[in-house]
PDB file of N, CA and C in Angstrom:
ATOM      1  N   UNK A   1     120.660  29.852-134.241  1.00  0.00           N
ATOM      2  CA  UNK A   1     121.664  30.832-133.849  1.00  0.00           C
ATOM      3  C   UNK A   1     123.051  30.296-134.163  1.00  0.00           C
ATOM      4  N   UNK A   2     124.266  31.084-134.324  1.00  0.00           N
ATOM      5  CA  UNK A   2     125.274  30.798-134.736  1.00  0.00           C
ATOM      6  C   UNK A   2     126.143  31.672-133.363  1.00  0.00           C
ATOM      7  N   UNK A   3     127.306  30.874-133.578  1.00  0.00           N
ATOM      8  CA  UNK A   3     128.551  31.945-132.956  1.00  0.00           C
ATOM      9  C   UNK A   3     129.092  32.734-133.298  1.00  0.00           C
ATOM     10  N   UNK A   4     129.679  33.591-132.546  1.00  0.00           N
ATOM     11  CA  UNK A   4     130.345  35.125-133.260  1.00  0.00           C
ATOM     12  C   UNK A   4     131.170  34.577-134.235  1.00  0.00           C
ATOM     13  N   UNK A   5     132.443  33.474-134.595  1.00  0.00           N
ATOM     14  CA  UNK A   5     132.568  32.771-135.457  1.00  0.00           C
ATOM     15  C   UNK A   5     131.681  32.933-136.501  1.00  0.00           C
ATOM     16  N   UNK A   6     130.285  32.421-136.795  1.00  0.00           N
ATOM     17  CA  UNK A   6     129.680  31.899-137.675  1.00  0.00           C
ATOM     18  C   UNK A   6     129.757  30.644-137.717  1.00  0.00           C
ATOM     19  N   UNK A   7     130.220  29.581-136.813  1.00  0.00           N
ATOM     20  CA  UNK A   7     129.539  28.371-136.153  1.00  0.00           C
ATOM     21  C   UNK A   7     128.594  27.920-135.772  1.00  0.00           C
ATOM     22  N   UNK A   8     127.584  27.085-136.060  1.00  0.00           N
ATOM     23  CA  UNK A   8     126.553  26.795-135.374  1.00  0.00           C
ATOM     24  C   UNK A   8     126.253  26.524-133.828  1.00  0.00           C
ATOM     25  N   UNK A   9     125.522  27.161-133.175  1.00  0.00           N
ATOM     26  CA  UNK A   9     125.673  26.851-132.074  1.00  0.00           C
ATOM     27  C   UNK A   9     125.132  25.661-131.457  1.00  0.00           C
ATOM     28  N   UNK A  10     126.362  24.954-130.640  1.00  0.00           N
ATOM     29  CA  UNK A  10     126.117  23.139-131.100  1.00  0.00           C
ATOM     30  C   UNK A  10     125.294  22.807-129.691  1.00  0.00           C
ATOM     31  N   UNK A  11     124.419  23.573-128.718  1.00  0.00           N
ATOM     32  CA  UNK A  11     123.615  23.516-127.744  1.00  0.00           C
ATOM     33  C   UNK A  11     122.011  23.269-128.582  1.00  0.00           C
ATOM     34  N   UNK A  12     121.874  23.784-129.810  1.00  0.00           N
ATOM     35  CA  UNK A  12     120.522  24.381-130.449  1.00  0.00           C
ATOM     36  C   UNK A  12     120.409  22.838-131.790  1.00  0.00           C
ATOM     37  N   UNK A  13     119.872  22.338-131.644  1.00  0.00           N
ATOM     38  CA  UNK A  13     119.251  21.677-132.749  1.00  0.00           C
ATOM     39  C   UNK A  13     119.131  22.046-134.089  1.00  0.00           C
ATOM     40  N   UNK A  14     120.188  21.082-135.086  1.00  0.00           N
ATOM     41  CA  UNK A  14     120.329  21.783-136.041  1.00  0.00           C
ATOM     42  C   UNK A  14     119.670  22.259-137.089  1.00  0.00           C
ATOM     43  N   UNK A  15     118.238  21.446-136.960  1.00  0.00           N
ATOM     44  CA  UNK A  15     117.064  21.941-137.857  1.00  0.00           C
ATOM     45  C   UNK A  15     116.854  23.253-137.688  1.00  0.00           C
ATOM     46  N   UNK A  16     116.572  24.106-135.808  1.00  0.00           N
ATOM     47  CA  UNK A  16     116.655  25.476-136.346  1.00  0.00           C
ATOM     48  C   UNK A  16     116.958  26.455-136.614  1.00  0.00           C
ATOM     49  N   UNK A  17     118.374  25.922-137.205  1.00  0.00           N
ATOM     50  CA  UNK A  17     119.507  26.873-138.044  1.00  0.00           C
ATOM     51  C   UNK A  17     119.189  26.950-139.225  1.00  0.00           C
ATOM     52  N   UNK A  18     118.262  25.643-139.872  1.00  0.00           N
ATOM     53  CA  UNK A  18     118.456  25.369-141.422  1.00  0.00           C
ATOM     54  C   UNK A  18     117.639  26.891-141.722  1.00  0.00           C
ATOM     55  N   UNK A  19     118.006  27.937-143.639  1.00  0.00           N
ATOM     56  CA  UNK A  19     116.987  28.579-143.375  1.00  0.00           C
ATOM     57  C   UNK A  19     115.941  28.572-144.256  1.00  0.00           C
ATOM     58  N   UNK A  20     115.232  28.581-144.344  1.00  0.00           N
ATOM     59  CA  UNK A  20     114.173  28.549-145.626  1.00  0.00           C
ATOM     60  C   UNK A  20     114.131  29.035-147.057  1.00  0.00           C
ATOM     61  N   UNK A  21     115.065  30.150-146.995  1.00  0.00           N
ATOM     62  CA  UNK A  21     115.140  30.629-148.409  1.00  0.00           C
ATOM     63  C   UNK A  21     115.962  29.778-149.375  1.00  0.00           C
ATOM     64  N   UNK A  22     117.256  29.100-148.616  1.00  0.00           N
ATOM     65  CA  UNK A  22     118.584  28.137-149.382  1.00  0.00           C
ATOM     66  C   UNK A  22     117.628  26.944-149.113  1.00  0.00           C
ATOM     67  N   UNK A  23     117.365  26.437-148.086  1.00  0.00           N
ATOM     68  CA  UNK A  23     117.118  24.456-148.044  1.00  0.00           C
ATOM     69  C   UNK A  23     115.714  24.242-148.925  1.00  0.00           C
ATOM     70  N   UNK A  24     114.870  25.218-149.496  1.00  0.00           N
ATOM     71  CA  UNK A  24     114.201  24.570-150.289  1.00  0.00           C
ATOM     72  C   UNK A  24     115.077  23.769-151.487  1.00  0.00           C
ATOM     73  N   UNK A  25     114.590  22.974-151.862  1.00  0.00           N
ATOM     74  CA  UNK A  25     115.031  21.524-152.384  1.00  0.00           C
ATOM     75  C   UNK A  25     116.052  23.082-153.741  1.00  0.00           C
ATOM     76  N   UNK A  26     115.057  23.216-154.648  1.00  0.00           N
ATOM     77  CA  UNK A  26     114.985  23.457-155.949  1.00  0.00           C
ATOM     78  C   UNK A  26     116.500  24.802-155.292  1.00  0.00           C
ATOM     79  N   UNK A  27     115.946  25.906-154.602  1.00  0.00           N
ATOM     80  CA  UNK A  27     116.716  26.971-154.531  1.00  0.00           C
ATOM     81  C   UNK A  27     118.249  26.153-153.556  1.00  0.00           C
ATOM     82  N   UNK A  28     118.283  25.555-152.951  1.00  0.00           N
ATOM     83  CA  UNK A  28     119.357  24.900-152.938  1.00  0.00           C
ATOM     84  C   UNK A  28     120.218  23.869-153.742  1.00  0.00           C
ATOM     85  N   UNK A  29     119.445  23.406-154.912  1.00  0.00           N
ATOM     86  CA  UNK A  29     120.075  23.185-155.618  1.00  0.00           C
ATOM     87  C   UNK A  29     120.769  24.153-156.692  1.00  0.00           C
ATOM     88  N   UNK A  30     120.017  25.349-156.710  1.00  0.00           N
ATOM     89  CA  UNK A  30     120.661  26.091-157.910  1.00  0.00           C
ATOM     90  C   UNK A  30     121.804  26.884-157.096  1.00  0.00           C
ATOM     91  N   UNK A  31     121.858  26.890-155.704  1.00  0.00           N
ATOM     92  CA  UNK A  31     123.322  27.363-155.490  1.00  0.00           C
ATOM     93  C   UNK A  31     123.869  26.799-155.459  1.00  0.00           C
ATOM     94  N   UNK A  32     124.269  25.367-155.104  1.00  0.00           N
ATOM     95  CA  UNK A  32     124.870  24.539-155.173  1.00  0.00           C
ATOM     96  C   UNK A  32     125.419  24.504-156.529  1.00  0.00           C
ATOM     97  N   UNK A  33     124.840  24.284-157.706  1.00  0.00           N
ATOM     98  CA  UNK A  33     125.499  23.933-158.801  1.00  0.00           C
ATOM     99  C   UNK A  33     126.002  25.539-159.470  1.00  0.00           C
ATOM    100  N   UNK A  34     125.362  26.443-158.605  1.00  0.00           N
ATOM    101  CA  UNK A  34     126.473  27.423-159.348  1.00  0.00           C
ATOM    102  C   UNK A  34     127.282  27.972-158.549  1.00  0.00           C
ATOM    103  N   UNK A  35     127.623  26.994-157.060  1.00  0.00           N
ATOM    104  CA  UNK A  35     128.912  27.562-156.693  1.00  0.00           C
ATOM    105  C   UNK A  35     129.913  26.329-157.112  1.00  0.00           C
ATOM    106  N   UNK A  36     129.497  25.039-158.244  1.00  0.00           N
ATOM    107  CA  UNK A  36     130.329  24.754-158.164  1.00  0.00           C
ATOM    108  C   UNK A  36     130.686  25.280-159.758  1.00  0.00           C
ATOM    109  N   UNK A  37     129.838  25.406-160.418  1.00  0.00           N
ATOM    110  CA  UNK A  37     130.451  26.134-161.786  1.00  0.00           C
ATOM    111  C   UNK A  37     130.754  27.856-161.811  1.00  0.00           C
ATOM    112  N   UNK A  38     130.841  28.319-160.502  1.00  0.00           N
ATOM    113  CA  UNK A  38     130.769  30.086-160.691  1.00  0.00           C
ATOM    114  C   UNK A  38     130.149  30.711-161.174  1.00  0.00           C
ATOM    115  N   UNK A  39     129.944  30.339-162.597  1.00  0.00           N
ATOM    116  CA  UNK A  39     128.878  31.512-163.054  1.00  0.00           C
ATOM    117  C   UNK A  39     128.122  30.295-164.012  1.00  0.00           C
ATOM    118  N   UNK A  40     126.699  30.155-164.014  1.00  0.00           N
ATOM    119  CA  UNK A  40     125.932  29.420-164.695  1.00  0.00           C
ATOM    120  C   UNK A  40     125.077  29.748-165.537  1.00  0.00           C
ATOM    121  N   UNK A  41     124.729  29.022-166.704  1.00  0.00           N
ATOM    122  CA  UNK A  41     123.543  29.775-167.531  1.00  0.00           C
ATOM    123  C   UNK A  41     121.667  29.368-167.144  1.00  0.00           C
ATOM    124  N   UNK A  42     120.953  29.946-167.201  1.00  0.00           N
ATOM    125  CA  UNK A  42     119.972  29.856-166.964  1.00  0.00           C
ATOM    126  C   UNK A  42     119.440  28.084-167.935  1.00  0.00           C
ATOM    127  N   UNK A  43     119.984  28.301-169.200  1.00  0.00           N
ATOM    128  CA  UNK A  43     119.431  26.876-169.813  1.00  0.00           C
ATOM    129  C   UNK A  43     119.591  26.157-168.784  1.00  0.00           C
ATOM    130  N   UNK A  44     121.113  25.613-168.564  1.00  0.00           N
ATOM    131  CA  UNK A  44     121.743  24.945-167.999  1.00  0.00           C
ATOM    132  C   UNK A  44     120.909  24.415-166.593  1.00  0.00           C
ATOM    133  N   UNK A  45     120.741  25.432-165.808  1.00  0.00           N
ATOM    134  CA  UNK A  45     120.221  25.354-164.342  1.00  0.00           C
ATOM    135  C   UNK A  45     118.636  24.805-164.466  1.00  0.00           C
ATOM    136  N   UNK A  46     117.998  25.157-165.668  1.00  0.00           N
ATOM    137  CA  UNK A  46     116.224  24.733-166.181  1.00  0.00           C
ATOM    138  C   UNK A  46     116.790  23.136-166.432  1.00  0.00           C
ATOM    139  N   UNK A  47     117.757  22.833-166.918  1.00  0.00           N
ATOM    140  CA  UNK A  47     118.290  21.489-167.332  1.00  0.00           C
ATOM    141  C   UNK A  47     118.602  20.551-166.284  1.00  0.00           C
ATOM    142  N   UNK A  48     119.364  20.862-165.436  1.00  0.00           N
ATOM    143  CA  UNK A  48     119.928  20.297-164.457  1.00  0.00           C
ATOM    144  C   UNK A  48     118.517  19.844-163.163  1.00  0.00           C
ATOM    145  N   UNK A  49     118.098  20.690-162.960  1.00  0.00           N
ATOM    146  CA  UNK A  49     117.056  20.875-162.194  1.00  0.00           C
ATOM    147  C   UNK A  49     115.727  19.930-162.881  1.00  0.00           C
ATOM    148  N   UNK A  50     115.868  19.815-163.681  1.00  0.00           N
ATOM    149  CA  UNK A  50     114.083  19.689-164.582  1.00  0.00           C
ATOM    150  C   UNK A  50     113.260  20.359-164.232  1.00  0.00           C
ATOM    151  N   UNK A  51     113.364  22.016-164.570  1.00  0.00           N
ATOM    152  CA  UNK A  51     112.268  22.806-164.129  1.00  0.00           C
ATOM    153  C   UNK A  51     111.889  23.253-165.793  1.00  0.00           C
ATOM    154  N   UNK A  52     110.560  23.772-165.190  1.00  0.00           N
ATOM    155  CA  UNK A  52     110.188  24.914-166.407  1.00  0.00           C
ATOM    156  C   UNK A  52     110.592  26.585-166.441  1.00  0.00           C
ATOM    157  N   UNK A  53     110.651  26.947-167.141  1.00  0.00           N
ATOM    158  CA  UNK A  53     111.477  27.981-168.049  1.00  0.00           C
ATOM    159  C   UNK A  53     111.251  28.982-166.210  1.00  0.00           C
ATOM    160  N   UNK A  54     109.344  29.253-165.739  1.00  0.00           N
ATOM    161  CA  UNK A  54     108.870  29.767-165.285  1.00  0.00           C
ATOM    162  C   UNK A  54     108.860  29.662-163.641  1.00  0.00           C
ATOM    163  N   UNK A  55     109.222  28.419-163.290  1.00  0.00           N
ATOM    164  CA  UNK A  55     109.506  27.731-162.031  1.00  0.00           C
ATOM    165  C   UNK A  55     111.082  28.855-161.594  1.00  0.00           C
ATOM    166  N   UNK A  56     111.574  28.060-162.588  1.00  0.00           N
ATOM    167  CA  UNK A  56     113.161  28.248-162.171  1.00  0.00           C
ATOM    168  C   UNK A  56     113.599  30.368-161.946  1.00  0.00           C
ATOM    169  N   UNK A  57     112.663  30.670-162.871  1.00  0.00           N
ATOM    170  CA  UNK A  57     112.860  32.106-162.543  1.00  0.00           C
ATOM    171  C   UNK A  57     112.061  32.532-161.546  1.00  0.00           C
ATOM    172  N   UNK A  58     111.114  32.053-160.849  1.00  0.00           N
ATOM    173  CA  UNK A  58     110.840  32.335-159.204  1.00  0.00           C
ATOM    174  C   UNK A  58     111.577  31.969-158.496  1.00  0.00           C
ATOM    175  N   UNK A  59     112.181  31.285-158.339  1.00  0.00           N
ATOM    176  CA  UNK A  59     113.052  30.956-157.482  1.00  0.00           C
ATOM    177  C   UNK A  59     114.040  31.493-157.615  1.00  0.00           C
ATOM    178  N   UNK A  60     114.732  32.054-158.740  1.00  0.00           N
ATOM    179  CA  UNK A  60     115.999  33.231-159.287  1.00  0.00           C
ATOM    180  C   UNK A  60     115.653  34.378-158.265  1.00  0.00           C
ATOM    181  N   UNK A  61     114.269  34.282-158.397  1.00  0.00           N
ATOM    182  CA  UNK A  61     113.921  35.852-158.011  1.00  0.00           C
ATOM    183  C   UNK A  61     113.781  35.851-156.388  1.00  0.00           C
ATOM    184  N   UNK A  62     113.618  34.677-155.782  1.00  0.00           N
ATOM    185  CA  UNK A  62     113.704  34.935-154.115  1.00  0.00           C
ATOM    186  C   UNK A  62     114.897  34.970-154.069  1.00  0.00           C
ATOM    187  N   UNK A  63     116.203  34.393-154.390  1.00  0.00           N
ATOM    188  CA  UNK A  63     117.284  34.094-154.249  1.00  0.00           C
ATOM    189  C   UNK A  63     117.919  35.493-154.412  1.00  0.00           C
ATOM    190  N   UNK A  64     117.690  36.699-155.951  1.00  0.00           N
ATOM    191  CA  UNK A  64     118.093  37.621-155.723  1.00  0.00           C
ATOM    192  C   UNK A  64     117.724  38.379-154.794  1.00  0.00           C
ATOM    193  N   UNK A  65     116.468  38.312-154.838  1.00  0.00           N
ATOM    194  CA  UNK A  65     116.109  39.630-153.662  1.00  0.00           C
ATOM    195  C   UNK A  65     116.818  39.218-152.517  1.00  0.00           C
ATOM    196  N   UNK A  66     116.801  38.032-152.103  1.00  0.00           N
ATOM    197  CA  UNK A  66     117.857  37.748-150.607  1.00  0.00           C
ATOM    198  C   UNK A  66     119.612  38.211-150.719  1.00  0.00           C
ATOM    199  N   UNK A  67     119.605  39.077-152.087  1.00  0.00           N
ATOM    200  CA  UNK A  67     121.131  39.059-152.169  1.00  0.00           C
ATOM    201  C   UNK A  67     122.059  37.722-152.389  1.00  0.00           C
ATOM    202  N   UNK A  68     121.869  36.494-152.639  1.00  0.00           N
ATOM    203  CA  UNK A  68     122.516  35.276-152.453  1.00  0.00           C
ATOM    204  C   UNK A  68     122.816  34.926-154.166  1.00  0.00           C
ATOM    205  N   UNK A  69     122.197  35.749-155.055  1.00  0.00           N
ATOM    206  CA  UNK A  69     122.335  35.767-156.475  1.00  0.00           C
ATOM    207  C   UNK A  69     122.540  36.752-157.137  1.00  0.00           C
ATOM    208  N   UNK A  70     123.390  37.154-158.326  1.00  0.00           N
ATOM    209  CA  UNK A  70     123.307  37.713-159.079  1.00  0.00           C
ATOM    210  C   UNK A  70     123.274  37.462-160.563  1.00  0.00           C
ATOM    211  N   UNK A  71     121.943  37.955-160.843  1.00  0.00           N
ATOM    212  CA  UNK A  71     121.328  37.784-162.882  1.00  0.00           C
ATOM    213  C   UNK A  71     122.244  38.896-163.667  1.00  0.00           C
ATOM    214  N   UNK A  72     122.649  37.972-164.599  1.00  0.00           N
ATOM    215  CA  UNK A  72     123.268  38.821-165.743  1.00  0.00           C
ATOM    216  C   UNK A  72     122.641  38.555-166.993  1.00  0.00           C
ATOM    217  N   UNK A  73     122.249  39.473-167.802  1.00  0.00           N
ATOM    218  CA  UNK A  73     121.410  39.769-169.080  1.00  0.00           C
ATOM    219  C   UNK A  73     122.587  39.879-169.914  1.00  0.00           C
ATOM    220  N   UNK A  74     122.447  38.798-171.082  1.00  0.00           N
ATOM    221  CA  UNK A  74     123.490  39.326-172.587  1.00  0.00           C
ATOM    222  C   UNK A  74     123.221  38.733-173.094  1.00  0.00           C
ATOM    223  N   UNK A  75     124.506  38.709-174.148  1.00  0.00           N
ATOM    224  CA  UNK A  75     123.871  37.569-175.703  1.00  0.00           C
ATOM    225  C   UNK A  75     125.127  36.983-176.200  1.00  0.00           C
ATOM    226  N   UNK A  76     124.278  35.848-175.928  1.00  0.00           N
ATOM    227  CA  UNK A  76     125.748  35.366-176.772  1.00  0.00           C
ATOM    228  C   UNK A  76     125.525  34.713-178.079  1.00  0.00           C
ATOM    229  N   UNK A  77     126.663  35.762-179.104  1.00  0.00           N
ATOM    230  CA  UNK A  77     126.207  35.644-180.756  1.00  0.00           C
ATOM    231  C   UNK A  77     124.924  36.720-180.609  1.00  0.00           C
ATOM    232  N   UNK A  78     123.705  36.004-181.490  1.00  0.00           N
ATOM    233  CA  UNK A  78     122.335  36.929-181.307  1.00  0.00           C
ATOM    234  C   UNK A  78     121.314  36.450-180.453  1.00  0.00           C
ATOM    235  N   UNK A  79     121.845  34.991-179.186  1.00  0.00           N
ATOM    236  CA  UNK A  79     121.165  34.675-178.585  1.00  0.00           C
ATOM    237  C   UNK A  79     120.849  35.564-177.208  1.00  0.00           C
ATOM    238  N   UNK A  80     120.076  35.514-176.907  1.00  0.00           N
ATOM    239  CA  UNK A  80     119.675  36.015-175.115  1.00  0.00           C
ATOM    240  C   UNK A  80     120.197  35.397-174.105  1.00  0.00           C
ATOM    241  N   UNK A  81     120.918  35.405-172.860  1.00  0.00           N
ATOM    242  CA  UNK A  81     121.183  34.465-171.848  1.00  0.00           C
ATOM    243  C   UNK A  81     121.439  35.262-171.079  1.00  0.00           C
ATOM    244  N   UNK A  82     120.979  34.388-169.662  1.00  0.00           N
ATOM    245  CA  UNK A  82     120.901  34.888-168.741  1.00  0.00           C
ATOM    246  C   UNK A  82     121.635  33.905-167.944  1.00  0.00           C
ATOM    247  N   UNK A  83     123.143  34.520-166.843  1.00  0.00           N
ATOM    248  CA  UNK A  83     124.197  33.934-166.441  1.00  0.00           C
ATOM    249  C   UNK A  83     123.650  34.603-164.891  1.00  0.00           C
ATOM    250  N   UNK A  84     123.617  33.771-164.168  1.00  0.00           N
ATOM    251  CA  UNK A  84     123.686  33.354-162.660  1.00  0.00           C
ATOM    252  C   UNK A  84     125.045  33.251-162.167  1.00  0.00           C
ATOM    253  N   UNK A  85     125.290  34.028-160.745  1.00  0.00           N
ATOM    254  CA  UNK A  85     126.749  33.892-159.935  1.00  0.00           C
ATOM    255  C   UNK A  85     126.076  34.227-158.967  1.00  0.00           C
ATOM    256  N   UNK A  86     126.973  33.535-157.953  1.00  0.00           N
ATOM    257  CA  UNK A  86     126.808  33.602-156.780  1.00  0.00           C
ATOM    258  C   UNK A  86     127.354  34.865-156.150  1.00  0.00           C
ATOM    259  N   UNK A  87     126.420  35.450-154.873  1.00  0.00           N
ATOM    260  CA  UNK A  87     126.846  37.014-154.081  1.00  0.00           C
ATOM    261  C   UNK A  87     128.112  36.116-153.051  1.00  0.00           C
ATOM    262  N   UNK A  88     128.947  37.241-152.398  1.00  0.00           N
ATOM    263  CA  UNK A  88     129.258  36.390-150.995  1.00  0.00           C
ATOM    264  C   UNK A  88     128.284  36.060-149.666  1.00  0.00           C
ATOM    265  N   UNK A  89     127.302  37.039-150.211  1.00  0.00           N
ATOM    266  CA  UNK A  89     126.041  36.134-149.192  1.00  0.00           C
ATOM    267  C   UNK A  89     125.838  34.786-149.637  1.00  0.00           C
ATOM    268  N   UNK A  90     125.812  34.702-150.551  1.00  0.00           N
ATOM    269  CA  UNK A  90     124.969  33.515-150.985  1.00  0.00           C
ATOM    270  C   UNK A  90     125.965  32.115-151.328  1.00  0.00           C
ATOM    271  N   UNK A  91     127.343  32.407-151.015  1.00  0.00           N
ATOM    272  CA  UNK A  91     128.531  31.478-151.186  1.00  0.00           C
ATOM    273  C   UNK A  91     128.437  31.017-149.096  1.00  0.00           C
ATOM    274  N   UNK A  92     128.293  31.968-148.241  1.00  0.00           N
ATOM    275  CA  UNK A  92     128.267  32.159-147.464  1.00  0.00           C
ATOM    276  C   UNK A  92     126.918  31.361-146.585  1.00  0.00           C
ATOM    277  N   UNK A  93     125.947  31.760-147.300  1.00  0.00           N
ATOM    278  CA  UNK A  93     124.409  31.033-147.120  1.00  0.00           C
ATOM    279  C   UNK A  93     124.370  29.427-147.014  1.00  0.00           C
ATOM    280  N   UNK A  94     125.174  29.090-148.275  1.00  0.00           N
ATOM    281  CA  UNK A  94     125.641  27.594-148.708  1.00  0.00           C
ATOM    282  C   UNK A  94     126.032  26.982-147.702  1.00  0.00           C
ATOM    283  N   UNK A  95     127.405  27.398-147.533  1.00  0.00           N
ATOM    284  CA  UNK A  95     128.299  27.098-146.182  1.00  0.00           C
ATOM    285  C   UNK A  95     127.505  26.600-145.186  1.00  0.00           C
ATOM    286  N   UNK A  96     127.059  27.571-144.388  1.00  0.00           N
ATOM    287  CA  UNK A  96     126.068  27.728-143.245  1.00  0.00           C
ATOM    288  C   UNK A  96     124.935  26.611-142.973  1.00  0.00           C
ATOM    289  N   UNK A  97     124.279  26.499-144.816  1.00  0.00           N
ATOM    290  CA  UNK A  97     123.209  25.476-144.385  1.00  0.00           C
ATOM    291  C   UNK A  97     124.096  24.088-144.343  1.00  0.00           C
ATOM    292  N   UNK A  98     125.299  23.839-145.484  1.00  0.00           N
ATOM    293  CA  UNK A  98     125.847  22.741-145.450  1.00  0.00           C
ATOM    294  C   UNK A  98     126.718  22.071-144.210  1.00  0.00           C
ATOM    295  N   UNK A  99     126.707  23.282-143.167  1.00  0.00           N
ATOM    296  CA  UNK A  99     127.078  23.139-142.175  1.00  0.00           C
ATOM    297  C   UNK A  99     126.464  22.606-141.275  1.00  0.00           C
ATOM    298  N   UNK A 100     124.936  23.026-140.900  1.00  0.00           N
ATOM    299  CA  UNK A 100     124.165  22.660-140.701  1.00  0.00           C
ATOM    300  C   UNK A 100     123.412  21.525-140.757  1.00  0.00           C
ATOM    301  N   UNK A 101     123.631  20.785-142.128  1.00  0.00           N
ATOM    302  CA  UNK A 101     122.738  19.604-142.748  1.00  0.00           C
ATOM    303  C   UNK A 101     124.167  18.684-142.033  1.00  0.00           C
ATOM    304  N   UNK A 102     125.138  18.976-141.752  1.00  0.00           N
ATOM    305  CA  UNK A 102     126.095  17.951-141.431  1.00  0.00           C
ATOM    306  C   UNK A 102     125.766  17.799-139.959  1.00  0.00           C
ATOM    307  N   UNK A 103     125.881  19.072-138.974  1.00  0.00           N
ATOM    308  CA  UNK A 103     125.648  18.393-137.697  1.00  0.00           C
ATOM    309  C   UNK A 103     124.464  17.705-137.880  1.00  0.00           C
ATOM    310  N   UNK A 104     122.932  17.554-138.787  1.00  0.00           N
ATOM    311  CA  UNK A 104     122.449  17.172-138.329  1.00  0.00           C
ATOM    312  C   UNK A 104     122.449  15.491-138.699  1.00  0.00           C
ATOM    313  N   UNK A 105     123.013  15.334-139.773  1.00  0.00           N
ATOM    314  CA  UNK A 105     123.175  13.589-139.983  1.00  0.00           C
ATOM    315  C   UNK A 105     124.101  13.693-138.784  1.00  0.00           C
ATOM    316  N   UNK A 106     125.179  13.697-138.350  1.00  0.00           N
ATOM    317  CA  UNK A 106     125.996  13.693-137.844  1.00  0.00           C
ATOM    318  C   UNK A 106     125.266  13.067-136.278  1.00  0.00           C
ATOM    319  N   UNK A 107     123.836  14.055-136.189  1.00  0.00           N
ATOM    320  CA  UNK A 107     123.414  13.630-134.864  1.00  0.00           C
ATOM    321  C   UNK A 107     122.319  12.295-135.139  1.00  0.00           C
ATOM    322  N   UNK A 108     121.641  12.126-136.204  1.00  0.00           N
ATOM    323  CA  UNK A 108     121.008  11.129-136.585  1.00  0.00           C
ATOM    324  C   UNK A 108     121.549   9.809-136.736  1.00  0.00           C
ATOM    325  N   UNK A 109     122.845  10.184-137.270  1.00  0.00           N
ATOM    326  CA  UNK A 109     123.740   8.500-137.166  1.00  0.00           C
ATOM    327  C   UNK A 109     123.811   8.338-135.655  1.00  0.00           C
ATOM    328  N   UNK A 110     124.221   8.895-135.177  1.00  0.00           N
ATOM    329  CA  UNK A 110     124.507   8.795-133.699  1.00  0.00           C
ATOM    330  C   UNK A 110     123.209   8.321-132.528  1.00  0.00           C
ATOM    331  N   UNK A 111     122.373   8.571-133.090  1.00  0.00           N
ATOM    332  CA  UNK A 111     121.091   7.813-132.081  1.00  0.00           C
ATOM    333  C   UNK A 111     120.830   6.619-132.522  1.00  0.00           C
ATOM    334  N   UNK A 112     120.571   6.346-131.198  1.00  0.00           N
ATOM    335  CA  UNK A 112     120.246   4.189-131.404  1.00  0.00           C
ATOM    336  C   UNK A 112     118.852   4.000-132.012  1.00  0.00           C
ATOM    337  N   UNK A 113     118.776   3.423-132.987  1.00  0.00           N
ATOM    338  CA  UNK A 113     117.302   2.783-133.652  1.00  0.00           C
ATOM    339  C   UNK A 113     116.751   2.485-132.068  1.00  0.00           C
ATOM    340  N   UNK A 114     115.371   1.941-132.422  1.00  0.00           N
ATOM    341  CA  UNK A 114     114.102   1.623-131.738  1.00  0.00           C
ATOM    342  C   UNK A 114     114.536  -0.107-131.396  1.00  0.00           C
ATOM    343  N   UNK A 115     115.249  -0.327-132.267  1.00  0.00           N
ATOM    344  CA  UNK A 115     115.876  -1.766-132.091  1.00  0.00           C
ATOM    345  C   UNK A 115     117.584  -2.132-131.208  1.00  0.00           C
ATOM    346  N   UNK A 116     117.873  -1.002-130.926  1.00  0.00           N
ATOM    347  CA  UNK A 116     119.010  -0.676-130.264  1.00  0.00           C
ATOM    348  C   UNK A 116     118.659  -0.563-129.187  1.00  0.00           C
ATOM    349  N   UNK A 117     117.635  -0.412-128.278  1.00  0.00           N
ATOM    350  CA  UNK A 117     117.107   0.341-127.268  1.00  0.00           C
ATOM    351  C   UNK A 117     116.648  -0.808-126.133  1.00  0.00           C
TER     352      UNK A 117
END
């Protein structure tokens, strides 16, 4: 749960804020690298990632249907490409989990090892 803000609510453990569609490894990485390039090409993201051609477009495809992506079809020259941008859901989604993944190191540094104790 979050606050009317959109703060995490810091009573609730931050694992169950994280959400499943962004913190998988692969689909959080491809927002990540295309909110930091804005708009990305599909090579690019199969590259970055080390996926196959077929991987990486399932995961395109949960990401759009959640609204958190948008696919663009063109050509550049007589090639085919397909350019990835981020929705404001999905700039928004980012935020939220990266918000999230912080309280929770945040609370993990903070507990005493087994050897502290």
């Amino acid at each position: 749960m979050t606050a009317e803000d959109g703060t995490p609510d810091p009573h609730e453990h931050p694992v169950n804020g994280l959400d499943d569609v962004v913190h998988q490894r692969v689909r959080l990485g491809i927002l990540a690298i295309t909110h930091e390039a804005r708009r990305v090409e599909f090579g690019y993201l199969r590259t970055q990632l080390q996926l196959t051609a077929g991987n990486l477009s399932q995961h395109l495809g949960v990401l759009e249907t959640a609204g958190l992506i948008e696919i663009e079809k063109g050509y550049a020259g007589k090639r085919g490409r397909t350019w990835i941008t981020l929705t404001a859901a999905g700039d928004t989604a980012l935020a939220e989990e990266i918000a999230r993944l912080k309280l929770l190191i945040a609370r993990v540094e903070t507990t005493d090892t087994p050897e502290d104790r």
